[in-house]
C-alpha atoms as a PDB file:
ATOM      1  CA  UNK A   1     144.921  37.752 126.937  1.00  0.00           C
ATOM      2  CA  UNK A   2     144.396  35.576 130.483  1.00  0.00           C
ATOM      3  CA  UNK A   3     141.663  36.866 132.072  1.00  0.00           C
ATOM      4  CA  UNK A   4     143.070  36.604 135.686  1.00  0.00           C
ATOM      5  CA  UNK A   5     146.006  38.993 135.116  1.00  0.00           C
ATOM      6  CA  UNK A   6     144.935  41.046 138.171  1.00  0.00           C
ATOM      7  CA  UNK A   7     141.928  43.183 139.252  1.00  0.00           C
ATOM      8  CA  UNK A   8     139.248  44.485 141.418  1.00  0.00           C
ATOM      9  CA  UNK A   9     135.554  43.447 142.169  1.00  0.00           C
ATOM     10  CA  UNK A  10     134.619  45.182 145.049  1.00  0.00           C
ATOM     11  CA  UNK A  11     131.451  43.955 145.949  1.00  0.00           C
ATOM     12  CA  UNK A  12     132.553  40.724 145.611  1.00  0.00           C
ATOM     13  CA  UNK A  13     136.652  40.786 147.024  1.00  0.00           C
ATOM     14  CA  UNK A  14     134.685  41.706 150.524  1.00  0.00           C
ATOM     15  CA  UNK A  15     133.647  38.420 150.868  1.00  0.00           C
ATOM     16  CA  UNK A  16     136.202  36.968 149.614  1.00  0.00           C
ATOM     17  CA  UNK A  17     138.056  38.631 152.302  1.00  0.00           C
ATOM     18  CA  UNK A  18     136.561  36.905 155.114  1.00  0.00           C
ATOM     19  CA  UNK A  19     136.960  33.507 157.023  1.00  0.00           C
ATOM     20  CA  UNK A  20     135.914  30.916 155.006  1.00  0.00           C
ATOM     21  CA  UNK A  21     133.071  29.069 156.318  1.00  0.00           C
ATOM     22  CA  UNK A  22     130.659  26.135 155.345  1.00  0.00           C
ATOM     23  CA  UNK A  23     127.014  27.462 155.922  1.00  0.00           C
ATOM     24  CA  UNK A  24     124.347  25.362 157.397  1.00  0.00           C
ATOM     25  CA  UNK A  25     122.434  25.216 154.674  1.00  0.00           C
ATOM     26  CA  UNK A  26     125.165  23.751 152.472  1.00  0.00           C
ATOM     27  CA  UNK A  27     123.996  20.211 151.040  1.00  0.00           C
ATOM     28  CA  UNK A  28     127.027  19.837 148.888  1.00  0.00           C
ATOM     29  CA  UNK A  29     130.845  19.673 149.432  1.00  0.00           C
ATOM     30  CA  UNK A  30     132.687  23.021 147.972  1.00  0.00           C
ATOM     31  CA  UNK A  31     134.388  20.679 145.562  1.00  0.00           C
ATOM     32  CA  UNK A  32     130.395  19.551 144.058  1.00  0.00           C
ATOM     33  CA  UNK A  33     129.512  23.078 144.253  1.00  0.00           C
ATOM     34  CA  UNK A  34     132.836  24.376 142.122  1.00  0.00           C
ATOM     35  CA  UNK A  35     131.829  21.592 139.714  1.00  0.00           C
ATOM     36  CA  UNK A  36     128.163  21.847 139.295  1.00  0.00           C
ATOM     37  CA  UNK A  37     129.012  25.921 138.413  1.00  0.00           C
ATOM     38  CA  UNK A  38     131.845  24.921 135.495  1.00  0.00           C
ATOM     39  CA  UNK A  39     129.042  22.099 134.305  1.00  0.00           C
ATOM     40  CA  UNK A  40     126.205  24.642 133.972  1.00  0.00           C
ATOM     41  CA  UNK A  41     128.580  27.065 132.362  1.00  0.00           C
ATOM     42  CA  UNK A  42     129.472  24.254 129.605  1.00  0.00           C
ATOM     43  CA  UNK A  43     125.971  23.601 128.895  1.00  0.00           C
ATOM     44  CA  UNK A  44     126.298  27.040 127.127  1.00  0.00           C
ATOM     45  CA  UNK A  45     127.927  28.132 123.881  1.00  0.00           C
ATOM     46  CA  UNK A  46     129.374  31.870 124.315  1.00  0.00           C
ATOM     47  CA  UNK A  47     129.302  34.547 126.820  1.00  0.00           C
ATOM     48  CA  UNK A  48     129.707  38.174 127.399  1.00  0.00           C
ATOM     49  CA  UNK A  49     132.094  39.539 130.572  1.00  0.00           C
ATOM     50  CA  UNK A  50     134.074  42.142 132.099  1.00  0.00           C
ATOM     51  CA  UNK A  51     136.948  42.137 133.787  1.00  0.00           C
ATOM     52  CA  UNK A  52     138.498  45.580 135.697  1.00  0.00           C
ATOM     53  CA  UNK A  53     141.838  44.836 136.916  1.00  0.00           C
ATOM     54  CA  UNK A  54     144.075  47.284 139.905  1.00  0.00           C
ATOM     55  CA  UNK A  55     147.642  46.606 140.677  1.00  0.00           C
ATOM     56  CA  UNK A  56     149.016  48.624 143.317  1.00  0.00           C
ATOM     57  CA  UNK A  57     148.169  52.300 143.162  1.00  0.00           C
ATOM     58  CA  UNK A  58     148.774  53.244 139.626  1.00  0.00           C
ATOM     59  CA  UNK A  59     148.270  50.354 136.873  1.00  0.00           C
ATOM     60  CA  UNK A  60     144.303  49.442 136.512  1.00  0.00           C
ATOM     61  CA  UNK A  61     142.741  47.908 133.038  1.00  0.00           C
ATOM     62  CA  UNK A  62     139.634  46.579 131.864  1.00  0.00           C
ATOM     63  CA  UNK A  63     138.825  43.857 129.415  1.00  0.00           C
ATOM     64  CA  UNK A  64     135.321  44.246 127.663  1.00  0.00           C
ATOM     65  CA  UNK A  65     135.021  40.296 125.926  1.00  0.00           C
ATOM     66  CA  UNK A  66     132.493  38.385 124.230  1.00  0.00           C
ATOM     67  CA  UNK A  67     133.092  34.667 123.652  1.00  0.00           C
ATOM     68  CA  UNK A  68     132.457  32.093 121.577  1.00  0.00           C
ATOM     69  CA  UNK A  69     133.271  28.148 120.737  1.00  0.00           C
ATOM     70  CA  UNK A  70     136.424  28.676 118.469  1.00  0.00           C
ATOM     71  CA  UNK A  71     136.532  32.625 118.136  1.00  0.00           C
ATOM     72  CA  UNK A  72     136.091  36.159 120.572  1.00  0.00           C
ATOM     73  CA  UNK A  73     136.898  39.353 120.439  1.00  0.00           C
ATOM     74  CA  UNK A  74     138.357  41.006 123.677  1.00  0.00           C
ATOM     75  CA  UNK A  75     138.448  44.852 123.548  1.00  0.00           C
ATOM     76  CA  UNK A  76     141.468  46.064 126.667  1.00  0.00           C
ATOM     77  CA  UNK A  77     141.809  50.050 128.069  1.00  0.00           C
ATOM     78  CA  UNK A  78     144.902  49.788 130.067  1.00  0.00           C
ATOM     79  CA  UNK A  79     145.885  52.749 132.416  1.00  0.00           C
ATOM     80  CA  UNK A  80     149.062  53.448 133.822  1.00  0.00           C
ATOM     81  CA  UNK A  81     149.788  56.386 135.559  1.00  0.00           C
ATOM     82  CA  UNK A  82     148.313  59.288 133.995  1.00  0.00           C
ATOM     83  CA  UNK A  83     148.060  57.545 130.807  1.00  0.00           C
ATOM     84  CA  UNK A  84     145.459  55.314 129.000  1.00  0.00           C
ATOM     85  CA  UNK A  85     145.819  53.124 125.640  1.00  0.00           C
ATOM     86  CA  UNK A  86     143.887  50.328 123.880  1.00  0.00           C
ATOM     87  CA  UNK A  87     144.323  47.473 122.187  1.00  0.00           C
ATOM     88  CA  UNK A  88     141.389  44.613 120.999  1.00  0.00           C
ATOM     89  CA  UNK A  89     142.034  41.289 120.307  1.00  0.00           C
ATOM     90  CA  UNK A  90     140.071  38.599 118.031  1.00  0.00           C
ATOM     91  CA  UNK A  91     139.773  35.036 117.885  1.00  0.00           C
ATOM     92  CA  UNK A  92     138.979  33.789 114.422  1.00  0.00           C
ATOM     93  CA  UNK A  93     139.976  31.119 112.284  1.00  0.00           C
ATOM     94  CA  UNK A  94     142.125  29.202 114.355  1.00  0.00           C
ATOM     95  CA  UNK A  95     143.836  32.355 114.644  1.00  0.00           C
ATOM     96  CA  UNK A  96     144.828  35.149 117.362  1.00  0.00           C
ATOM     97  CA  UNK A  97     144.931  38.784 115.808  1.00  0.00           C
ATOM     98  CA  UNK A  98     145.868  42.036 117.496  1.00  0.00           C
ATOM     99  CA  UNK A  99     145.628  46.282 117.010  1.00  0.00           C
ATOM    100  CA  UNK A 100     146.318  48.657 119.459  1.00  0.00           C
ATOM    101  CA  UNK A 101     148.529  51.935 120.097  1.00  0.00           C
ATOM    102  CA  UNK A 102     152.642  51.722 121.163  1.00  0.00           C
ATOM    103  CA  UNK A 103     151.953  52.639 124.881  1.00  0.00           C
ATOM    104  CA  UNK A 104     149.793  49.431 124.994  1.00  0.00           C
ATOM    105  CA  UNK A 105     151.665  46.881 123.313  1.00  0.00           C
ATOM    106  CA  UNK A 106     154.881  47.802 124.733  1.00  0.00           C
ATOM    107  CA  UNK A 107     153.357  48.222 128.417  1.00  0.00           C
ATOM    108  CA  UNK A 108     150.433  46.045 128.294  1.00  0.00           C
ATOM    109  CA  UNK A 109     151.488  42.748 125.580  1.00  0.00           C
ATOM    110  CA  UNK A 110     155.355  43.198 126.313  1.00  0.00           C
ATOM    111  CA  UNK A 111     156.261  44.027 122.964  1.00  0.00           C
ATOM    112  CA  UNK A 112     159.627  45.612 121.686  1.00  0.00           C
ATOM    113  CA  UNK A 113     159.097  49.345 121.574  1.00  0.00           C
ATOM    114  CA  UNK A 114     160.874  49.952 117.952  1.00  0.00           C
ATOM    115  CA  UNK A 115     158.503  48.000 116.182  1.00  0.00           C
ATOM    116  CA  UNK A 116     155.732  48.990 118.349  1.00  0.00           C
ATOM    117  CA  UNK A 117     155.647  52.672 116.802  1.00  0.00           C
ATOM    118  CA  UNK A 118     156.039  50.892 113.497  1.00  0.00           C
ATOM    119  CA  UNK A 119     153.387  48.214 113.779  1.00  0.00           C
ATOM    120  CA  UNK A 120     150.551  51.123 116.052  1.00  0.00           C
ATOM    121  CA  UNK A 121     147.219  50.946 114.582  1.00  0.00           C
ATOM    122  CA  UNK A 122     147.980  47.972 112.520  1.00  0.00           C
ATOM    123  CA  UNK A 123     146.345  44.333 112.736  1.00  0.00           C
ATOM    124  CA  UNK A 124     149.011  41.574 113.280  1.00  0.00           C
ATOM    125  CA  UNK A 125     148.011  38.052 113.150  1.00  0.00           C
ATOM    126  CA  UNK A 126     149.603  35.222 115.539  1.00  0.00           C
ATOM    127  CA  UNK A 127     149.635  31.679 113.975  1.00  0.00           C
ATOM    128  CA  UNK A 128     148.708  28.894 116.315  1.00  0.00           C
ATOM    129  CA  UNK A 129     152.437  27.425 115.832  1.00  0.00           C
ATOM    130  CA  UNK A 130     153.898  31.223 117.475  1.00  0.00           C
ATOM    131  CA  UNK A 131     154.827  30.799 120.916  1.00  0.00           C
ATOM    132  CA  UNK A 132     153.257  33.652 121.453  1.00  0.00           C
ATOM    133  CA  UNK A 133     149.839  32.427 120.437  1.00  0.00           C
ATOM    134  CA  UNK A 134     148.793  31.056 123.719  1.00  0.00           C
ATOM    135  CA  UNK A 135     148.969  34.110 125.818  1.00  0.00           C
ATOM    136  CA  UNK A 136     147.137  36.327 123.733  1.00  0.00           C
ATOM    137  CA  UNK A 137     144.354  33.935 122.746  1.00  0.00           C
ATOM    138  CA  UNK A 138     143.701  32.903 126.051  1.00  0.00           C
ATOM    139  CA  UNK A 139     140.192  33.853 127.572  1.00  0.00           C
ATOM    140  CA  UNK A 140     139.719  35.015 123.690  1.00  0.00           C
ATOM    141  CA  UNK A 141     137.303  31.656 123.250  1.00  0.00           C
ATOM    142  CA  UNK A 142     134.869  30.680 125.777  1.00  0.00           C
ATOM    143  CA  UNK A 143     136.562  26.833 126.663  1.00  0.00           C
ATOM    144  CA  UNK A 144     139.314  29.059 127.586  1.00  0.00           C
ATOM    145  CA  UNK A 145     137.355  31.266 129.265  1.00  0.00           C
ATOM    146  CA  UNK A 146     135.410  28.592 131.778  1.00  0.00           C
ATOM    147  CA  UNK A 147     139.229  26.685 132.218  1.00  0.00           C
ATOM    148  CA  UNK A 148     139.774  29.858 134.075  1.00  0.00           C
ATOM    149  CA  UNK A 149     137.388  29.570 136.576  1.00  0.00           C
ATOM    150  CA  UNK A 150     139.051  26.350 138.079  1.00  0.00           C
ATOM    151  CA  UNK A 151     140.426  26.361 141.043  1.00  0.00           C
ATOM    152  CA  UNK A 152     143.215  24.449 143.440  1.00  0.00           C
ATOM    153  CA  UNK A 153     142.553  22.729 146.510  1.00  0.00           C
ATOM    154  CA  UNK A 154     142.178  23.412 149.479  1.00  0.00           C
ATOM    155  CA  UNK A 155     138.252  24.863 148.467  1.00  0.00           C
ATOM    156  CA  UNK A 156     136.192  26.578 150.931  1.00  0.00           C
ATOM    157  CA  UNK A 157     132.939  27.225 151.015  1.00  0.00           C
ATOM    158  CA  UNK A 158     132.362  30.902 151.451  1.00  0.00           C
ATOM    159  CA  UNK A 159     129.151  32.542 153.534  1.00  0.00           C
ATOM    160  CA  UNK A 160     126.690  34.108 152.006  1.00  0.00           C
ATOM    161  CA  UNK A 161     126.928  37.492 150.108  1.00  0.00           C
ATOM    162  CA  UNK A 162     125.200  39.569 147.936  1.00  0.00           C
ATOM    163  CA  UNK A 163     127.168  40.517 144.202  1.00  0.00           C
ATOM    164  CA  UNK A 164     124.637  43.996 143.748  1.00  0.00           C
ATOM    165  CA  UNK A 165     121.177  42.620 144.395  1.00  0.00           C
ATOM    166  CA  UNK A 166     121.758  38.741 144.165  1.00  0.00           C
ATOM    167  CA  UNK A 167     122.310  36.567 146.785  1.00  0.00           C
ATOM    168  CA  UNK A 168     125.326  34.229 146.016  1.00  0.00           C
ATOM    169  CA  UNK A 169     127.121  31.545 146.875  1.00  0.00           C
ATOM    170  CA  UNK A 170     130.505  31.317 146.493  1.00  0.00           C
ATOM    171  CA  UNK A 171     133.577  28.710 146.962  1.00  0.00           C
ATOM    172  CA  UNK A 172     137.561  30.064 146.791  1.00  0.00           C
ATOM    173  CA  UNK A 173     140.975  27.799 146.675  1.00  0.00           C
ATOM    174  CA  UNK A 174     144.295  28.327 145.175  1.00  0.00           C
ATOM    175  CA  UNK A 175     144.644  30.747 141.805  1.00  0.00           C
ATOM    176  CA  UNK A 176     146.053  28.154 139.011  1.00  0.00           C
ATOM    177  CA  UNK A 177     146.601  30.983 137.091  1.00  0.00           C
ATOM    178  CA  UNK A 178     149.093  32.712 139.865  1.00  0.00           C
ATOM    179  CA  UNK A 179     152.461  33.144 140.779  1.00  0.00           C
ATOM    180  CA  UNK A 180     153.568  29.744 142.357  1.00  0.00           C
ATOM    181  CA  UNK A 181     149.547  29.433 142.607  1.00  0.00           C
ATOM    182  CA  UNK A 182     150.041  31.655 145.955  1.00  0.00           C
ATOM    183  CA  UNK A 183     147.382  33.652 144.387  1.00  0.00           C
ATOM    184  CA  UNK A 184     143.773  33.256 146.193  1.00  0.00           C
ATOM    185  CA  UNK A 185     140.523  33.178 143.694  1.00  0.00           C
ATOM    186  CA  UNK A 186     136.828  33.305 144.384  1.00  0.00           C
ATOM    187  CA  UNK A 187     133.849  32.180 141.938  1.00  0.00           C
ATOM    188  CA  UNK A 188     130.389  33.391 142.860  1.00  0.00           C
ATOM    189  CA  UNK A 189     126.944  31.373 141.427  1.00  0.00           C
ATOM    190  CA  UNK A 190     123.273  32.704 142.627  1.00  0.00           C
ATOM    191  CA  UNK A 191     122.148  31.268 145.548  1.00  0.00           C
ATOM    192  CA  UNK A 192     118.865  29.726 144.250  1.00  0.00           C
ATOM    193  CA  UNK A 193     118.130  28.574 140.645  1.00  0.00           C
ATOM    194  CA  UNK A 194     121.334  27.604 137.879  1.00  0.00           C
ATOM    195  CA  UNK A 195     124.478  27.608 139.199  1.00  0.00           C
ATOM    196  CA  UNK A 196     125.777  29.695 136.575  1.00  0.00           C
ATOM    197  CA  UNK A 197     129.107  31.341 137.338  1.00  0.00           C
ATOM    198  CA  UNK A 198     128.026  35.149 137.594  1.00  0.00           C
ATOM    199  CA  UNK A 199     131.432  36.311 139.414  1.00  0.00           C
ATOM    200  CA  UNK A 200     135.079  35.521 140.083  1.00  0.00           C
ATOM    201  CA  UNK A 201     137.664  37.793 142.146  1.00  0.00           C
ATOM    202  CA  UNK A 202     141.581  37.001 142.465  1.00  0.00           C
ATOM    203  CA  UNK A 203     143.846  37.961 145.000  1.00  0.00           C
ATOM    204  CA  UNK A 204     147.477  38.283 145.040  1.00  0.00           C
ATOM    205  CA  UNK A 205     149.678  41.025 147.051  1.00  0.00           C
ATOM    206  CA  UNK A 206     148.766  44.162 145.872  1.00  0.00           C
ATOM    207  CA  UNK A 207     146.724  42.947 143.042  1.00  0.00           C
ATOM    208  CA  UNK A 208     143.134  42.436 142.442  1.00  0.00           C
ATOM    209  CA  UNK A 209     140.790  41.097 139.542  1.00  0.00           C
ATOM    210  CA  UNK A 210     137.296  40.947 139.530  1.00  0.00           C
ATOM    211  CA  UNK A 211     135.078  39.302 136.399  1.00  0.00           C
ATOM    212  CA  UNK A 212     131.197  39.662 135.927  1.00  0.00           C
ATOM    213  CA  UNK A 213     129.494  37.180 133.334  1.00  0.00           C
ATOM    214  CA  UNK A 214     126.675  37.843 131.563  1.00  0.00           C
ATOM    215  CA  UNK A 215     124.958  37.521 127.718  1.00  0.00           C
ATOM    216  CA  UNK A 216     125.280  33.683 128.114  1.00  0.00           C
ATOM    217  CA  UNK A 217     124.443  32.428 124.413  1.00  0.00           C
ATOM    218  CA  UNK A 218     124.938  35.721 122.890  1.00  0.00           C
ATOM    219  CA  UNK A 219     125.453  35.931 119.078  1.00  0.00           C
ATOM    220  CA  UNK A 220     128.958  36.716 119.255  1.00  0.00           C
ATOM    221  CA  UNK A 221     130.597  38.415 115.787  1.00  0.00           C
ATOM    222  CA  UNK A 222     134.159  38.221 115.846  1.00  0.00           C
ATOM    223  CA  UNK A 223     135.889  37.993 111.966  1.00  0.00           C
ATOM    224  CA  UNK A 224     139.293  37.621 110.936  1.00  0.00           C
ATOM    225  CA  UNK A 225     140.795  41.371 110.046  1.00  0.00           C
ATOM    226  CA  UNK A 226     141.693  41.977 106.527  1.00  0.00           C
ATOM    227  CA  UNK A 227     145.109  42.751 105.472  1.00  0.00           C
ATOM    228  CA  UNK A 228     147.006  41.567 109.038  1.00  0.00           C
ATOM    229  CA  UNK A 229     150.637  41.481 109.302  1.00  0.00           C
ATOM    230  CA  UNK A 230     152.207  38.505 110.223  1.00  0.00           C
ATOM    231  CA  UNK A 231     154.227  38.606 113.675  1.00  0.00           C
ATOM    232  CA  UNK A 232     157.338  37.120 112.754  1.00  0.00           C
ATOM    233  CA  UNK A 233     157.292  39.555 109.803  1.00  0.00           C
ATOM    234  CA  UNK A 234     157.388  42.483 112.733  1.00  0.00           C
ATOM    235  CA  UNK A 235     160.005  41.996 115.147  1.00  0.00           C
ATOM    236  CA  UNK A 236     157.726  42.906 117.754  1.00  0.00           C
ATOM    237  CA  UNK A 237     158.194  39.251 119.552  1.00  0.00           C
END
């Protein structure tokens, strides 16, 4: 599922906030900075990250995901209101396969609610040729994953921060990924050393979406389920 749905990083969306500045300091043009962070991510092969997600006052979820080259498995709790469902989704095999409870697929994936009861608790597979394919694998592989992370011009350079107990530096533009791309979007690399992507936030209206990254070249186990139901044998498109 796309990563940048929505969400919340606070430590991070604070900065973000602010007036976007060049520092000093800065040797290199936001655009060089934004591409020296997505080149030192690609050096890598898979990746661990979180995403926690708030829209307006009652609809948060989180995304738990671990990446690799051609497969991932993402793990979702979505919230709404007073209630809470899951669903996971894996990457395998050219592949996209899904299992979660009605609540979630209906509320979460869009799904029609009829077959949703049926089809609760039960793995259903996605072919690469189902429209619906692209949506729910996306963010599920780690290419996907780093696409994410671009961003539309104008780019800023943002001042310094601190994400916990790092220093950062960060540049934000235009959310590809938004509405109209009136969405604004923030990625965050340490100050000194690799400019690894360790954070990205995204603004729109009353949404906000924060990621952390982490694990980078992690073993990542994600295998095709056993016994999956094809989609267009559901109804549930």
């Amino acid at each position: 599922m796309p990563r940048r749905q929505h969400g919340l990083l606070a430590a991070a969306l604070s900065a973000l906030l602010l007036p976007a500045a060049v520092t000093a300091s800065s040797a290199r043009t936001p655009a060089q900075l934004l591409s020296s962070m997505l080149a030192a991510a690609r050096t890598h092969h898979s990746v661990h990250y979180v995403t926690r997600t708030q829209i307006g006052a009652t609809i948060r979820f989180q995304m738990v995901c671990d990446v690799a080259q051609t497969s991932g498995i993402q793990r979702i709790t979505f919230q709404q209101s007073s209630r809470t469902g899951h669903v996971t989704v894996i990457v395998a095999r050219g592949t996209a396969y899904f299992r979660g409870d009605a609540f979630t697929l209906v509320d979460f994936m869009g799904l029609k609610k009829a077959p949703a009861a049926k089809y609760a608790g039960k793995w259903v597979s996605i072919p690469k040729t189902d429209p619906l394919f692209a949506s729910v694998s996306e963010a599920v592989t780690f290419s996907s994953t780093i696409d994410e992370l671009k961003l539309i011009a104008p780019l800023k350079a943002l001042p310094p921060s601190k994400i916990g107990t790092v220093r950062v530096v960060g540049v934000s533009g235009r959310d590809p990924s938004s509405q109209r791309h009136t969405g604004a979007a923030a990625v965050y690399a340490p100050a000194t050393g690799s400019p690894l992507p360790l954070a990205e936030v995204a603004v729109q209206g009353s949404s906000r979406s924060g990621v952390r990254f982490a694990g980078w070249d992690e073993r990542v186990s994600a295998n095709a389920p056993v016994g999956a139901v094809a989609i267009g044998q559901t109804g549930l498109e």
